[in-house]
PDB file of N, CA and C in Angstrom:
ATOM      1  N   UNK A   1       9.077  30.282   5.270  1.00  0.00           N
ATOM      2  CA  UNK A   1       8.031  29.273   5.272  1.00  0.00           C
ATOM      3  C   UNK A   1       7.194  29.451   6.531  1.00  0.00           C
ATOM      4  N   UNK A   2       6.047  29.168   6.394  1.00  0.00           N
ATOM      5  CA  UNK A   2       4.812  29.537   7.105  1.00  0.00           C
ATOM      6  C   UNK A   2       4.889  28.124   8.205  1.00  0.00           C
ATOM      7  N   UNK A   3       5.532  28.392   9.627  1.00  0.00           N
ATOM      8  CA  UNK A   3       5.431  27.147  10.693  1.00  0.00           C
ATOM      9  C   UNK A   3       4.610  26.437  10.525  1.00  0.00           C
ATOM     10  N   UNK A   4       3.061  26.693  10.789  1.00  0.00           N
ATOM     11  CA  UNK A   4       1.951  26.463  10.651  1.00  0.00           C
ATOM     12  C   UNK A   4       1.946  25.098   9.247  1.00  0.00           C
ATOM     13  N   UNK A   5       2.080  25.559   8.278  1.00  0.00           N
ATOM     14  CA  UNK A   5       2.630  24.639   7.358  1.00  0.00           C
ATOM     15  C   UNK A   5       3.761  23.595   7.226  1.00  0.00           C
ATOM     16  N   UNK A   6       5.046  24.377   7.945  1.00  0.00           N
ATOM     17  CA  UNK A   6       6.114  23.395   8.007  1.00  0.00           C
ATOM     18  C   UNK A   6       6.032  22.111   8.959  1.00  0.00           C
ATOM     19  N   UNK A   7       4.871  22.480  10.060  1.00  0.00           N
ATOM     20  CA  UNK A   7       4.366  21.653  11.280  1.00  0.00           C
ATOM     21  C   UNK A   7       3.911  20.461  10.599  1.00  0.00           C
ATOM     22  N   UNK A   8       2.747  21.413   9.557  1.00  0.00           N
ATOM     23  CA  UNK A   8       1.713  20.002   8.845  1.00  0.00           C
ATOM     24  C   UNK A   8       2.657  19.313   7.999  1.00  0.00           C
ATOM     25  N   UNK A   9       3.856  19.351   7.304  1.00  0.00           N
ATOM     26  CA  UNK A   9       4.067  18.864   6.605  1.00  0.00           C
ATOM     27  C   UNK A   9       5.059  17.551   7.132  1.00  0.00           C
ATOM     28  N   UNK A  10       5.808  18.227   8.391  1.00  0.00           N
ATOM     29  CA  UNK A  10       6.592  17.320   9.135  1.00  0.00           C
ATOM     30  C   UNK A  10       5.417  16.262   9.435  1.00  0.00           C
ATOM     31  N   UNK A  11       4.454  16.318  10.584  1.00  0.00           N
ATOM     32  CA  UNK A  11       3.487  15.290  10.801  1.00  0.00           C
ATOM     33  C   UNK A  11       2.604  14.136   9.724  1.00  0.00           C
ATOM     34  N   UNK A  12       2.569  14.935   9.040  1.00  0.00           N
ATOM     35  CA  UNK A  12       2.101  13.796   7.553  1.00  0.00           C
ATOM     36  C   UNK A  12       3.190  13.489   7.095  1.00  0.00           C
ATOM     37  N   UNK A  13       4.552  14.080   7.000  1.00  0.00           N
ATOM     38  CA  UNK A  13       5.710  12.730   6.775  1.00  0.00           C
ATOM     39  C   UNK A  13       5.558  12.118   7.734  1.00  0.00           C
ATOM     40  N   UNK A  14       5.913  12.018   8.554  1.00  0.00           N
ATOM     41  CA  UNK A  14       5.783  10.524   9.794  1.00  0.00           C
ATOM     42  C   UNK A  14       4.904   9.715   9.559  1.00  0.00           C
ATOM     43  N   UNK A  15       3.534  10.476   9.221  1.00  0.00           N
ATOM     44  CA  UNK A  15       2.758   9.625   9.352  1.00  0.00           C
ATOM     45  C   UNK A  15       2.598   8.274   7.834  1.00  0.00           C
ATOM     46  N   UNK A  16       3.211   9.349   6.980  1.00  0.00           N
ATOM     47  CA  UNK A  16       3.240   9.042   5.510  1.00  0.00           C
ATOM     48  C   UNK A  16       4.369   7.338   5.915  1.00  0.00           C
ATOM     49  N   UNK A  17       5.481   7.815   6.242  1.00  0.00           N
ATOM     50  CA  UNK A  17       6.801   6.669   6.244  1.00  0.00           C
ATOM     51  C   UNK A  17       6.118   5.962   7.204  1.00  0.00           C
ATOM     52  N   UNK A  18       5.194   5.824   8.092  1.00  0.00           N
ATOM     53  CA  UNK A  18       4.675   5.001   9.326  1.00  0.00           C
ATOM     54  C   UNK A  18       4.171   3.823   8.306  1.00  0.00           C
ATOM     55  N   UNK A  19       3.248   4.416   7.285  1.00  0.00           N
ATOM     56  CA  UNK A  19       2.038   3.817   6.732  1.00  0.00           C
ATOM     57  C   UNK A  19       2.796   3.219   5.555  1.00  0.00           C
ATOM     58  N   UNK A  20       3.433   3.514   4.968  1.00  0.00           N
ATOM     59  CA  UNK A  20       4.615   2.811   3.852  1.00  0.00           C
ATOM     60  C   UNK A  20       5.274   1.493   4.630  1.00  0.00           C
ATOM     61  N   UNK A  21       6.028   1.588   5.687  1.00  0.00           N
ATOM     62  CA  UNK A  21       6.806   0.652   6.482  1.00  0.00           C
ATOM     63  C   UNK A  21       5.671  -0.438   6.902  1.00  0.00           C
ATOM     64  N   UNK A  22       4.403  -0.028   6.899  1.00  0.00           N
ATOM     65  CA  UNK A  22       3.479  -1.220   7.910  1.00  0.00           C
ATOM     66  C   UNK A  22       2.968  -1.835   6.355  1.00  0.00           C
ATOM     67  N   UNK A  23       3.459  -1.817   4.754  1.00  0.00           N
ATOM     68  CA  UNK A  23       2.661  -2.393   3.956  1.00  0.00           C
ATOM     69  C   UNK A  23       4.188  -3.230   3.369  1.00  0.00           C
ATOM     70  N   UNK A  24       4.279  -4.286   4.170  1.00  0.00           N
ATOM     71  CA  UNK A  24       5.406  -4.841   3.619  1.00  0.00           C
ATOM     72  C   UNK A  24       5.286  -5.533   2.189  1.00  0.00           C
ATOM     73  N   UNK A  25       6.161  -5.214   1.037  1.00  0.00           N
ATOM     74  CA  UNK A  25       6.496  -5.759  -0.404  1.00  0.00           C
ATOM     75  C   UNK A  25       5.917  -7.322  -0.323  1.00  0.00           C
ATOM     76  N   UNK A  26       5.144  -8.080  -1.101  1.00  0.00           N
ATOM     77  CA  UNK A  26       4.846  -9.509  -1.172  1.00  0.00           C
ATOM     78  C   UNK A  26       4.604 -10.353   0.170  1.00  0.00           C
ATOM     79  N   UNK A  27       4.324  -9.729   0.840  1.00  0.00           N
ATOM     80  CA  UNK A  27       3.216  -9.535   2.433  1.00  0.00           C
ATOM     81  C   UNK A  27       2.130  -8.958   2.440  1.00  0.00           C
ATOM     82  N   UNK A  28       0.848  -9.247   3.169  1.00  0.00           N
ATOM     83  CA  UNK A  28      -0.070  -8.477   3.220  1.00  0.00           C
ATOM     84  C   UNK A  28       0.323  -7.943   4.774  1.00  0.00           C
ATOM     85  N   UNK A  29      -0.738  -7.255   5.743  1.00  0.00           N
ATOM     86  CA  UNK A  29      -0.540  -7.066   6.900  1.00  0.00           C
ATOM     87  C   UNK A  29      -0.610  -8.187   7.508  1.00  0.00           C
ATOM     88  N   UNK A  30      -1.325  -9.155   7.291  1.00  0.00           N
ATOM     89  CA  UNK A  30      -1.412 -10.648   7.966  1.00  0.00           C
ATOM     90  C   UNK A  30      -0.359 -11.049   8.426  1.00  0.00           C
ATOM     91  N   UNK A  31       1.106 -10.993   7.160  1.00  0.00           N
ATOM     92  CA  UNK A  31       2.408 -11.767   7.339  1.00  0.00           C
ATOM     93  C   UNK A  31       2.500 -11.000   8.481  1.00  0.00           C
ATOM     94  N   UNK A  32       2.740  -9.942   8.793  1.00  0.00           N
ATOM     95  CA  UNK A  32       3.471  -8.976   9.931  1.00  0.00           C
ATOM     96  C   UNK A  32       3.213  -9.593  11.245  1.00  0.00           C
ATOM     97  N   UNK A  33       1.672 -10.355  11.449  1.00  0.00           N
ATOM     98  CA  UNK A  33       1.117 -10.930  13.088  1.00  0.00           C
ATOM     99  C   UNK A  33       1.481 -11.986  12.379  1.00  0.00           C
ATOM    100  N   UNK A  34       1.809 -13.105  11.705  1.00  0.00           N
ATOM    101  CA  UNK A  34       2.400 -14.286  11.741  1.00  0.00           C
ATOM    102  C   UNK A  34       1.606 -15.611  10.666  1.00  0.00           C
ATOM    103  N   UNK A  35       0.473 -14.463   9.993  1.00  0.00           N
ATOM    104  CA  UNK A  35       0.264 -15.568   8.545  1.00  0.00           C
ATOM    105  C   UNK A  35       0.699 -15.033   7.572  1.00  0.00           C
ATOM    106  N   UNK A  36       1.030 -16.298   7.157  1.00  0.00           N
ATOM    107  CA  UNK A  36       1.595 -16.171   5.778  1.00  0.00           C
ATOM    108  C   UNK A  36       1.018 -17.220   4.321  1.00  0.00           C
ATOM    109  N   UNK A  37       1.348 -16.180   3.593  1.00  0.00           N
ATOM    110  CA  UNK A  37       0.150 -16.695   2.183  1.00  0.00           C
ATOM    111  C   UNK A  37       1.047 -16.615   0.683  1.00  0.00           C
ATOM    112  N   UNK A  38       1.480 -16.882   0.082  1.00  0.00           N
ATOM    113  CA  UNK A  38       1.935 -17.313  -1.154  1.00  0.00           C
ATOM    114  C   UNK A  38       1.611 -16.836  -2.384  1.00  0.00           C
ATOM    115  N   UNK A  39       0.095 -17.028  -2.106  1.00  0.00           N
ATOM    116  CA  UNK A  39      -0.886 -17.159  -3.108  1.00  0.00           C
ATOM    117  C   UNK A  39      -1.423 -15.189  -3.125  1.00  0.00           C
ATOM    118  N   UNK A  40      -1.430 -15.038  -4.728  1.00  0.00           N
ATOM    119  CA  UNK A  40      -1.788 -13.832  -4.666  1.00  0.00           C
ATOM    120  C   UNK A  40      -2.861 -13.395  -4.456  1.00  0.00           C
ATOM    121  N   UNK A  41      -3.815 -12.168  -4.019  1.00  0.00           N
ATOM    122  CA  UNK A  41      -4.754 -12.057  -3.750  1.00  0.00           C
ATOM    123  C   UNK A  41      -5.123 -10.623  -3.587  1.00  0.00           C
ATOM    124  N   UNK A  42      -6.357  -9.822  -3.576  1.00  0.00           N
ATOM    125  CA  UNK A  42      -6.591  -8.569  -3.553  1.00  0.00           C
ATOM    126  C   UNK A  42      -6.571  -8.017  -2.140  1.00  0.00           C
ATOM    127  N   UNK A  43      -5.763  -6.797  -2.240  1.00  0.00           N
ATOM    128  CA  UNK A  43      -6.196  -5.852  -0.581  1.00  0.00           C
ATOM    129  C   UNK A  43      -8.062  -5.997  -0.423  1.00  0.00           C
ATOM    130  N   UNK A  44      -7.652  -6.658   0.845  1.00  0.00           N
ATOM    131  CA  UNK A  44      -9.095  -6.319   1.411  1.00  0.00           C
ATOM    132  C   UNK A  44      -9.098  -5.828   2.912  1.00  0.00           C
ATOM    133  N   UNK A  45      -9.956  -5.124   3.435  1.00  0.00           N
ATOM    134  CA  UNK A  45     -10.209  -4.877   5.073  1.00  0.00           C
ATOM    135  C   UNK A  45      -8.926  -3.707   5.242  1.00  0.00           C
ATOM    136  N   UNK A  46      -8.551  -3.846   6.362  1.00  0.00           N
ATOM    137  CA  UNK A  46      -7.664  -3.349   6.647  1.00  0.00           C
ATOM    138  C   UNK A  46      -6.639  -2.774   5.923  1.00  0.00           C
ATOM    139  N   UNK A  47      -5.882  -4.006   4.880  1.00  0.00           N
ATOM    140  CA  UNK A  47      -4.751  -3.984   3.975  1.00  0.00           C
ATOM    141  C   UNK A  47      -5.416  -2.439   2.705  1.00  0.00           C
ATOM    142  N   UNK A  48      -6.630  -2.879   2.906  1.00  0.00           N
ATOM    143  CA  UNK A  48      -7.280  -1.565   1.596  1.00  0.00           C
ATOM    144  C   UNK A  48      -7.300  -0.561   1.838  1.00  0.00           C
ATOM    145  N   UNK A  49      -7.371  -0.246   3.218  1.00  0.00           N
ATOM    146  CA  UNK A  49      -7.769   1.007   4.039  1.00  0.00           C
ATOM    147  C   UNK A  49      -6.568   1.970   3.780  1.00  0.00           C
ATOM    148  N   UNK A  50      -5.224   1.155   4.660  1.00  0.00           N
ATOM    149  CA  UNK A  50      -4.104   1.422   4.501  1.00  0.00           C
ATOM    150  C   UNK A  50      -3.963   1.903   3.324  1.00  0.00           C
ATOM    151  N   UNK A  51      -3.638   1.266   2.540  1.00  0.00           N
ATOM    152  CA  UNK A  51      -3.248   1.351   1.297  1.00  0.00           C
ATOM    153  C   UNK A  51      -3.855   2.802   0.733  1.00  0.00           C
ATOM    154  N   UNK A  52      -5.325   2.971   0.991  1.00  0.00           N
ATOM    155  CA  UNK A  52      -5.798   4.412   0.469  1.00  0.00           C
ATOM    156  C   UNK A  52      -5.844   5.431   1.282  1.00  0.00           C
ATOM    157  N   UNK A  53      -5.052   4.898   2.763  1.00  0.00           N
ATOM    158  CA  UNK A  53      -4.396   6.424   3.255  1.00  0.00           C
ATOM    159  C   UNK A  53      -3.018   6.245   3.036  1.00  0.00           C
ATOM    160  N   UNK A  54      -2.260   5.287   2.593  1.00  0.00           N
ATOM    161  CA  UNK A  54      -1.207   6.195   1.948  1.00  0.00           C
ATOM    162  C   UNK A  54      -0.988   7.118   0.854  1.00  0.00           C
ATOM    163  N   UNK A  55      -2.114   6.466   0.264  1.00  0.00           N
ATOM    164  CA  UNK A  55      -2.005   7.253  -1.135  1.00  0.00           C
ATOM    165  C   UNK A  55      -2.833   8.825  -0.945  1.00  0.00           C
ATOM    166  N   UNK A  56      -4.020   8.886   0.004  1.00  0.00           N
ATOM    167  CA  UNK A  56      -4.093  10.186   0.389  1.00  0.00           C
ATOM    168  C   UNK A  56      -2.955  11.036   1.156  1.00  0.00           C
ATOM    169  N   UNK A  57      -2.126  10.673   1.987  1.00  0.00           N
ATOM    170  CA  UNK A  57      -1.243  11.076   2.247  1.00  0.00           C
ATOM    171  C   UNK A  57      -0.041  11.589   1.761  1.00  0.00           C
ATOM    172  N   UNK A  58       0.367  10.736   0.294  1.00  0.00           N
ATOM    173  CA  UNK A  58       0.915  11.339  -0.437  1.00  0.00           C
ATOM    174  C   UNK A  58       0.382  12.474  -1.357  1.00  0.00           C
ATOM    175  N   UNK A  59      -0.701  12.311  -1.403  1.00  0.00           N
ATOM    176  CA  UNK A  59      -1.208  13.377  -2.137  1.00  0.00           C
ATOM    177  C   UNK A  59      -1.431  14.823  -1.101  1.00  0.00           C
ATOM    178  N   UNK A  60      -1.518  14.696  -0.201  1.00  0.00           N
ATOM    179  CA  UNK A  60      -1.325  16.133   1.185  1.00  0.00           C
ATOM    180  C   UNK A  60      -0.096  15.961   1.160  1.00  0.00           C
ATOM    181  N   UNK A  61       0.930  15.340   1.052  1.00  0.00           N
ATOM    182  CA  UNK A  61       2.559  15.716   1.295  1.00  0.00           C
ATOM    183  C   UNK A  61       2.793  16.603  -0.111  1.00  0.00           C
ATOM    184  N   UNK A  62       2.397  16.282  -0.928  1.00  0.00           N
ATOM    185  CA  UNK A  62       2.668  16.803  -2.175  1.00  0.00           C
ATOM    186  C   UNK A  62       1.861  18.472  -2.241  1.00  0.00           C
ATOM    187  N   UNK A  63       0.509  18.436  -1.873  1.00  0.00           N
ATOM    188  CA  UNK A  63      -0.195  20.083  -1.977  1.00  0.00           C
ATOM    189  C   UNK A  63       0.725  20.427  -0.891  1.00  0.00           C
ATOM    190  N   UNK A  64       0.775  19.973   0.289  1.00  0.00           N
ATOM    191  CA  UNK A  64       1.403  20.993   1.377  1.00  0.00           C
ATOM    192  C   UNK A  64       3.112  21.696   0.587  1.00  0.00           C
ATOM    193  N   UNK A  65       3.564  20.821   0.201  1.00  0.00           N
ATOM    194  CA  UNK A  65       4.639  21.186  -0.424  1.00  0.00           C
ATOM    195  C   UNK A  65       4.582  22.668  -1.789  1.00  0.00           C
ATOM    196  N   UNK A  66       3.434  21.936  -2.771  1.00  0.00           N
ATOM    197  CA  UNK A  66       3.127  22.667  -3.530  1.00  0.00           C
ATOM    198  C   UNK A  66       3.088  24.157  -3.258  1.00  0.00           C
ATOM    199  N   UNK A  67       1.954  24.055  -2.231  1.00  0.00           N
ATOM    200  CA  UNK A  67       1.195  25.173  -1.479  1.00  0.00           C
ATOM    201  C   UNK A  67       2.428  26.290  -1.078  1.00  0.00           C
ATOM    202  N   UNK A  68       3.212  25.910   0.282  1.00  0.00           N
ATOM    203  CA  UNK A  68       4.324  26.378   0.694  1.00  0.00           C
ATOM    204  C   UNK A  68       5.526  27.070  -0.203  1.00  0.00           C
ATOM    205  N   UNK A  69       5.562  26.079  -1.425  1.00  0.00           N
ATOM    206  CA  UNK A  69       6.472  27.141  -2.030  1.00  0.00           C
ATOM    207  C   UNK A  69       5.792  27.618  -3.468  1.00  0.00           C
ATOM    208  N   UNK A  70       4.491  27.924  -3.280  1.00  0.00           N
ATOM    209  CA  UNK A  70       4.230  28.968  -4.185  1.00  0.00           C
ATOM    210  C   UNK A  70       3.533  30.426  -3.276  1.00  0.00           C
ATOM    211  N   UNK A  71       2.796  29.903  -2.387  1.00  0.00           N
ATOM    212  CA  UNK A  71       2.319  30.941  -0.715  1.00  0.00           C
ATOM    213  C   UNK A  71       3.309  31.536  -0.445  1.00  0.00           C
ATOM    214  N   UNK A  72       4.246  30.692   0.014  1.00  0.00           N
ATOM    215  CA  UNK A  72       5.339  31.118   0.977  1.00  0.00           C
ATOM    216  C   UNK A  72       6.206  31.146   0.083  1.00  0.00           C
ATOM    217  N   UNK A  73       7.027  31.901  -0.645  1.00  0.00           N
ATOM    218  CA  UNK A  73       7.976  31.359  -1.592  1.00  0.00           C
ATOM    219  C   UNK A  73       9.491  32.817  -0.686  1.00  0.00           C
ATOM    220  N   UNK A  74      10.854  31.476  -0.883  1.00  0.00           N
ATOM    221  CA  UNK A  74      12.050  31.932  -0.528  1.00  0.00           C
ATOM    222  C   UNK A  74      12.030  33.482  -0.602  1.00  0.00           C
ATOM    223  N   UNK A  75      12.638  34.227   0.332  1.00  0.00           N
ATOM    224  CA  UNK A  75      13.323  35.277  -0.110  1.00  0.00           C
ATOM    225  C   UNK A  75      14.382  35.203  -1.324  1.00  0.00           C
TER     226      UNK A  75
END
């Protein structure tokens, strides 16, 4: 496997599990600094942002992976 790649792929996991852990289940980011809301409601601001770099992120964890073992493939 190509370092160069194994580098990128380690750093976008971290960053991937960073951004998963800060979107807590039936919380928005609000609950996390100390409001809290009940009532359901759409990602907005911040909470949206997040939300669509995790999902870009999973989608680069997934090509880097892809990539690596069809590029780079095992001896």
């Amino acid at each position: 496997m190509n370092p160069a790649m194994a580098a990128g792929q380690d750093i976008i996991g971290v960053f991937l599990v960073i951004s998963i852990l800060l979107q807590a289940r039936g919380s928005g980011l609000s609950a996390t600094f100390g409001g809290d809301s009940s009532v359901y409601r759409s990602r907005r601001g911040i909470e949206r942002r997040l939300w669509q770099f995790t999902i870009l992120l999973a989608i680069l964890f997934c090509a880097f992976s892809v990539v690596s073992y069809t590029v780079f493939p095992q001896p």
